[in-house]
Protein backbone atom coordinates (compact mmCIF):
# COMPACT_ATOMS: atom_id res chain seq x y z
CA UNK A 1 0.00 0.00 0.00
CA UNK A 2 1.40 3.47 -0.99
CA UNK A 3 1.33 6.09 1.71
CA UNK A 4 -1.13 8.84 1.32
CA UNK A 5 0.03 12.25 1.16
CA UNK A 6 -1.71 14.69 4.23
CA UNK A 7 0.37 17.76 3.77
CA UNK A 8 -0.04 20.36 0.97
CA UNK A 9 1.66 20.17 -2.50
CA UNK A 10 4.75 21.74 -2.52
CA UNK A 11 4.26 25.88 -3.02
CA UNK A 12 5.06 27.72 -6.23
CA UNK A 13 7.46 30.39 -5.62
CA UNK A 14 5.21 33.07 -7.08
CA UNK A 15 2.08 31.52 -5.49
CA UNK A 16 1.27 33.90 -3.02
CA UNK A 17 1.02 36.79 -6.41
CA UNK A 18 -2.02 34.77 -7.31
CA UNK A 19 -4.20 36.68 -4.56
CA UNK A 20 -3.45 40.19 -5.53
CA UNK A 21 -3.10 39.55 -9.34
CA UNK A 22 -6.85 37.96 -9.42
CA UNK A 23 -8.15 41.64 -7.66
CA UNK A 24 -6.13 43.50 -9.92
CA UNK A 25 -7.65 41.96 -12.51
CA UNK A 26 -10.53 42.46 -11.61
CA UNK A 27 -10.34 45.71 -10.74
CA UNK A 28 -9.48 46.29 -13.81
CA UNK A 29 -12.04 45.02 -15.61
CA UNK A 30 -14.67 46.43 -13.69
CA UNK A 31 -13.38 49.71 -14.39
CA UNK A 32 -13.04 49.11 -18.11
CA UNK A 33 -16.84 48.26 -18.37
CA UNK A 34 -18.18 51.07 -16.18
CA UNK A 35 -18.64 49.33 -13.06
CA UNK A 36 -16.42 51.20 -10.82
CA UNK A 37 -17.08 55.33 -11.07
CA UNK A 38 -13.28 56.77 -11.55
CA UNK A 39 -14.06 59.60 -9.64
CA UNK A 40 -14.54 57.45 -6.99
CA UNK A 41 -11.78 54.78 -7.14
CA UNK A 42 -9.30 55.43 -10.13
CA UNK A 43 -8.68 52.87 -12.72
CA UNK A 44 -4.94 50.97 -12.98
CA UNK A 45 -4.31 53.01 -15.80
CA UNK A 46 -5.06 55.90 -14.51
CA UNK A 47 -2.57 55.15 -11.08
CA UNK A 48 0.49 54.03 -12.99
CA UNK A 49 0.20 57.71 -15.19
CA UNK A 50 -0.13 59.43 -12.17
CA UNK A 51 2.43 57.83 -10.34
CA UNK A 52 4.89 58.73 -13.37
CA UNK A 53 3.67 62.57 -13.15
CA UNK A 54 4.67 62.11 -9.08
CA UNK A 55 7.78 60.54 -10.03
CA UNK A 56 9.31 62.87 -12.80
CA UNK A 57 8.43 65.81 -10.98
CA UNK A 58 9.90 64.53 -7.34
CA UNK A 59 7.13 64.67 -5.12
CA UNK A 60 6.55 60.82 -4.99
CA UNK A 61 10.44 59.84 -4.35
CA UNK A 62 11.36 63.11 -1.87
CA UNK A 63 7.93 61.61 0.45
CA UNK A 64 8.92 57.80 -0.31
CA UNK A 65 12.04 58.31 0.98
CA UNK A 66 11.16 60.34 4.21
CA UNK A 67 8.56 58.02 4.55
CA UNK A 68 11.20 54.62 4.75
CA UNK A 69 13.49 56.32 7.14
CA UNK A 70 10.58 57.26 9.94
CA UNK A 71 9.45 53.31 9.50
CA UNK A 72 12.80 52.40 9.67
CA UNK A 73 13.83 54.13 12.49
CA UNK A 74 10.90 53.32 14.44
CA UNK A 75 10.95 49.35 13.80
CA UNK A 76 14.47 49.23 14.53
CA UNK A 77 13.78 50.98 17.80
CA UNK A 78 10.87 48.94 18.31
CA UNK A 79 12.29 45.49 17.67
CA UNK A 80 15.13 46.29 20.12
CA UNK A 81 13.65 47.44 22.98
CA UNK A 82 11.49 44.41 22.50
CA UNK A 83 13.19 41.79 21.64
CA UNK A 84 15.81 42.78 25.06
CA UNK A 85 12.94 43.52 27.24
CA UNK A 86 11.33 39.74 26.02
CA UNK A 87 14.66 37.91 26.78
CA UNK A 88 14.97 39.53 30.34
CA UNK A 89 11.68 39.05 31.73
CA UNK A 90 11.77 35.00 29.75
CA UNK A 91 15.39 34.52 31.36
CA UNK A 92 14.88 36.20 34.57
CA UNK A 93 12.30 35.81 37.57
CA UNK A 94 12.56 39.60 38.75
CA UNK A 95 12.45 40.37 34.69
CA UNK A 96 8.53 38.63 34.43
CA UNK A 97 7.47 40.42 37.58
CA UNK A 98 8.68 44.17 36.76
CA UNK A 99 8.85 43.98 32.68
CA UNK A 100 5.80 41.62 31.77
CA UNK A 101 3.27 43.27 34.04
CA UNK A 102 3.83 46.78 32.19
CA UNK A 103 4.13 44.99 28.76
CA UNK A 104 0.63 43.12 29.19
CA UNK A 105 -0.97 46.64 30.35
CA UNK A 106 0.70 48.29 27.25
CA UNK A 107 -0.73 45.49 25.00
CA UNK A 108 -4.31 46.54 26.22
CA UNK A 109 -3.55 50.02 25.37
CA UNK A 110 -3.66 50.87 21.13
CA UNK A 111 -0.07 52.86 20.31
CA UNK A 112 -2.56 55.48 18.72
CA UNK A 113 -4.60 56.32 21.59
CA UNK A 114 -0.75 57.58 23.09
CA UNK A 115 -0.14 60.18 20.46
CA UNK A 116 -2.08 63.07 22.35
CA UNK A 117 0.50 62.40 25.27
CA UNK A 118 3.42 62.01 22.75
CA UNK A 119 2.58 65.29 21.28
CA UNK A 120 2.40 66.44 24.82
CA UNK A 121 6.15 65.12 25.33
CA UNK A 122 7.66 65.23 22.33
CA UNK A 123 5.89 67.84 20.47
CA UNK A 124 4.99 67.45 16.97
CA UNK A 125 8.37 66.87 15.54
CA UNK A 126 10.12 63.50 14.07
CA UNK A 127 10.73 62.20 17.47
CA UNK A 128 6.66 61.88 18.01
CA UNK A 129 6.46 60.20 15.08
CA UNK A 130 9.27 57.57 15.44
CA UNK A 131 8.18 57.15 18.92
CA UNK A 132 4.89 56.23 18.03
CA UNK A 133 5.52 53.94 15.47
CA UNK A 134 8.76 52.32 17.86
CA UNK A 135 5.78 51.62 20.08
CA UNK A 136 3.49 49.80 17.77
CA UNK A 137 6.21 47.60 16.53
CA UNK A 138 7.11 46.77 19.62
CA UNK A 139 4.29 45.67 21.13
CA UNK A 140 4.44 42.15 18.96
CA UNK A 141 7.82 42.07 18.91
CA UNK A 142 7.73 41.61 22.57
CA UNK A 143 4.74 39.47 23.10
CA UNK A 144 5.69 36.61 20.40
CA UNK A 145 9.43 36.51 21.51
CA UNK A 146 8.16 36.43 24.91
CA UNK A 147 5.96 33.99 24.19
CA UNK A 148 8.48 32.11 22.36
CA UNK A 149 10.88 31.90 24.90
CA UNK A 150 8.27 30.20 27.85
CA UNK A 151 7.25 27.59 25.34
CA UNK A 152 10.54 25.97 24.99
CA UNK A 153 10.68 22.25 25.96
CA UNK A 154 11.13 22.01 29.64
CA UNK A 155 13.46 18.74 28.72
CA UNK A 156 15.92 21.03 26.65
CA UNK A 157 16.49 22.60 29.65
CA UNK A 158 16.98 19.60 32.16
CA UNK A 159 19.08 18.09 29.35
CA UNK A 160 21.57 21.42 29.65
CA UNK A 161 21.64 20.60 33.09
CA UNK A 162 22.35 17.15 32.98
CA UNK A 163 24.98 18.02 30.84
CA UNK A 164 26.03 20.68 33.39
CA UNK A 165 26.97 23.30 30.03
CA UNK A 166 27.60 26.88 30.92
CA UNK A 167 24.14 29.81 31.43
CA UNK A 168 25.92 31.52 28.42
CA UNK A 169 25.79 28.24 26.04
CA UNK A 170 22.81 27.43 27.41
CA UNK A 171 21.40 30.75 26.19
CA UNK A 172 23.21 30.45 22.92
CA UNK A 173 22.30 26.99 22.10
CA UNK A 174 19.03 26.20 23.56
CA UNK A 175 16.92 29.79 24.33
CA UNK A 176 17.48 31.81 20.93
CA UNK A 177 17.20 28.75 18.36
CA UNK A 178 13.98 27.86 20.49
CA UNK A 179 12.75 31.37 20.36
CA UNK A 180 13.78 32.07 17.02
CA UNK A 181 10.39 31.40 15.08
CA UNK A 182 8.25 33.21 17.89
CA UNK A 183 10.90 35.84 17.37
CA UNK A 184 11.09 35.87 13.44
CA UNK A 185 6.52 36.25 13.67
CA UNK A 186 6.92 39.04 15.89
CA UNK A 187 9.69 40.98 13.88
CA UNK A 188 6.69 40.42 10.74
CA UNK A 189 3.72 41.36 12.90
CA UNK A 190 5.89 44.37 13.80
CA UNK A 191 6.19 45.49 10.43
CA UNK A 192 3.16 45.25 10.01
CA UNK A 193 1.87 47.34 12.87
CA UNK A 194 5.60 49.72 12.29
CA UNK A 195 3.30 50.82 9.02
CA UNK A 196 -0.01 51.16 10.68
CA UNK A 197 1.73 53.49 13.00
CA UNK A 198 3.41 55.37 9.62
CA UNK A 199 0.00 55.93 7.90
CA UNK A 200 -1.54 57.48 11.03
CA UNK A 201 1.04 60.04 12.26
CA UNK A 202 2.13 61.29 9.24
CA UNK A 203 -1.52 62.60 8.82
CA UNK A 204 -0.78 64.05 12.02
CA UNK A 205 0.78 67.70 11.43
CA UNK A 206 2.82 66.28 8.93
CA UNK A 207 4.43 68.44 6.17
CA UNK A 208 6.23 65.50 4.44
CA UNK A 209 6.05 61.82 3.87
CA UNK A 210 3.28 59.68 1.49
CA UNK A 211 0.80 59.92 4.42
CA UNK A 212 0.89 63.99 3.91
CA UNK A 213 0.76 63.45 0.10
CA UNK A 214 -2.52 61.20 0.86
CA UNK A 215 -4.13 63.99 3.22
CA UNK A 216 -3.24 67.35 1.08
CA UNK A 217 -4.77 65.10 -1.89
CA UNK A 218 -7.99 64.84 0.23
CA UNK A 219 -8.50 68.14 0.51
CA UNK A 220 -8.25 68.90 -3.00
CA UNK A 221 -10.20 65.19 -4.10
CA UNK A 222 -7.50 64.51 -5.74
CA UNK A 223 -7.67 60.60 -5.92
CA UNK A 224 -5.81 59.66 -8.10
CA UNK A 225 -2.97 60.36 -6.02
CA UNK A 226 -4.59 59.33 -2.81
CA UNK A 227 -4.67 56.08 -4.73
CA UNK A 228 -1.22 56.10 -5.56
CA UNK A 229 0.01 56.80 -1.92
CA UNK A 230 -2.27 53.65 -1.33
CA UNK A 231 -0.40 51.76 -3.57
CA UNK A 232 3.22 52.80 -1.87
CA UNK A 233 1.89 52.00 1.61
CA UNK A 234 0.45 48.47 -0.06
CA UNK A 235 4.03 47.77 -1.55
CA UNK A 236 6.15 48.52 0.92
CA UNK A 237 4.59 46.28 3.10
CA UNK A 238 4.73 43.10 1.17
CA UNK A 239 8.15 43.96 0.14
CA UNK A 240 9.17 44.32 3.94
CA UNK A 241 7.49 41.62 4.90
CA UNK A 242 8.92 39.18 1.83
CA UNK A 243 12.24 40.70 3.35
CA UNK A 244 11.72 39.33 6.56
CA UNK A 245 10.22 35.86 4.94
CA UNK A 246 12.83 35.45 3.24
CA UNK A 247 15.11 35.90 6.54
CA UNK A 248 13.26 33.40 8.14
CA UNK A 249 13.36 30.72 5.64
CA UNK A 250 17.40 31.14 5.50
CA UNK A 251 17.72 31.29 9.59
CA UNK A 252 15.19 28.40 10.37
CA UNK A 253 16.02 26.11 7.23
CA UNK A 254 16.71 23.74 10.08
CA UNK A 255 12.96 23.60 10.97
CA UNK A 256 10.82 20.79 8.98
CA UNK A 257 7.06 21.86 9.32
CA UNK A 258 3.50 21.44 7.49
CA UNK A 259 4.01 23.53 4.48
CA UNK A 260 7.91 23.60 4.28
């Protein structure tokens, strides 16, 4: 008797484009027969010529840019502070009481309902804004590595002990590889929220970045280039967070699960 194959087909390497190609295509179509007013949602067409008028005349790469740096900035804060404050309170006793009490309050509290006391603090400036996006990335970051890190096999543990190997190789060779995937899904929900962050305070007193393209474009219903400052937001999150797949495939190619 042959064995019967359970787990999914191996995956195409372009298989996840099928998704967003399909609803391009369609929205496409629907705007080619008249279903879709253009004055309410642009066609494709009528993005990709408007994106070229943004890009030859500088407005689209000066905000793109600013734009990348704030996310930037603020993930990479973000992901620190988390992924240091995760491995003290998972390593440490006094850690969990002092550092995962105020994490688990912060997780109940949205990073956006902070920005009226950020503006308080910081003011309006580029610290604000990195601040509040360092603070939605790193609420997953923290939670997932945390979570990550008490889930490891109790008999890894009495096995470094048996073994009687050094705190510091024990940390090394046991914690971070066993943390790694909770770590690798935080760093992408991160993203994620490092973006969600990006879109809302740059419509706060902004005077620069795609977010402030998107507002001034509301005022004027301009939207076609809302639409294309859609778009940029849209692709700069799946190219981030193919980055960070990619990452993960390489670092955890030890790892044999379901869909691998």
């Amino acid at each position: 008797m042959t064995a019967q194959r359970l787990s999914p087909p191996p995956a195409l390497r372009y298989g996840w484009l099928a998704g967003p190609l399909f609803l391009l295509a369609y929205w496409a179509a629907a705007s080619a027969v008249g279903l879709i007013d253009n004055r309410i949602l642009p066609s494709p067409w009528v993005a990709i010529s408007t994106g070229a008028d943004l890009v030859r005349d500088g407005r689209l790469p000066i905000n793109l840019l600013i734009s990348l740096l704030r996310a930037a900035e603020g993930f990479v804060l973000g992901a620190v502070v988390g992924i240091a404050l995760a491995l003290l309170s998972g390593l440490s006793r006094a850690g969990d009481y002092f550092v995962d009490g105020i994490a688990q309050v912060k997780r109940a509290v949205p990073a956006v309902a902070l920005i009226p006391f950020f503006i308080l603090w910081f003011g309006v400036d580029e610290g604000m804004k990195i601040m509040v996006i360092a603070i939605g990335a790193f609420t997953p970051v923290y939670l997932h590595t945390h979570t990550a890190l008490r889930a490891i096999d109790i008999r890894y543990v009495e096995l470094a002990e048996t073994l009687r190997i050094g705190y510091w190789r024990f940390v090394r060779h046991i914690v971070l590889p066993g943390a790694l995937p909770g770590m690798m899904l935080g760093l992408r929900f991160g993203v994620m929220a490092a973006l969600l962050g990006l879109v809302v305070v740059e419509e706060v007193n902004a005077t620069s970045g795609i977010g402030y393209m998107i507002d001034l474009a509301r005022t004027y219903a301009q939207s076609d280039i809302m639409l294309v400052g859609l778009v940029t937001y849209v692709v700069i999150g799946v190219i981030a967070d193919q980055t960070l797949l990619r990452i993960e495939r390489k670092v955890l190619s030890w790892r044999r699960t379901l869909v691998a």
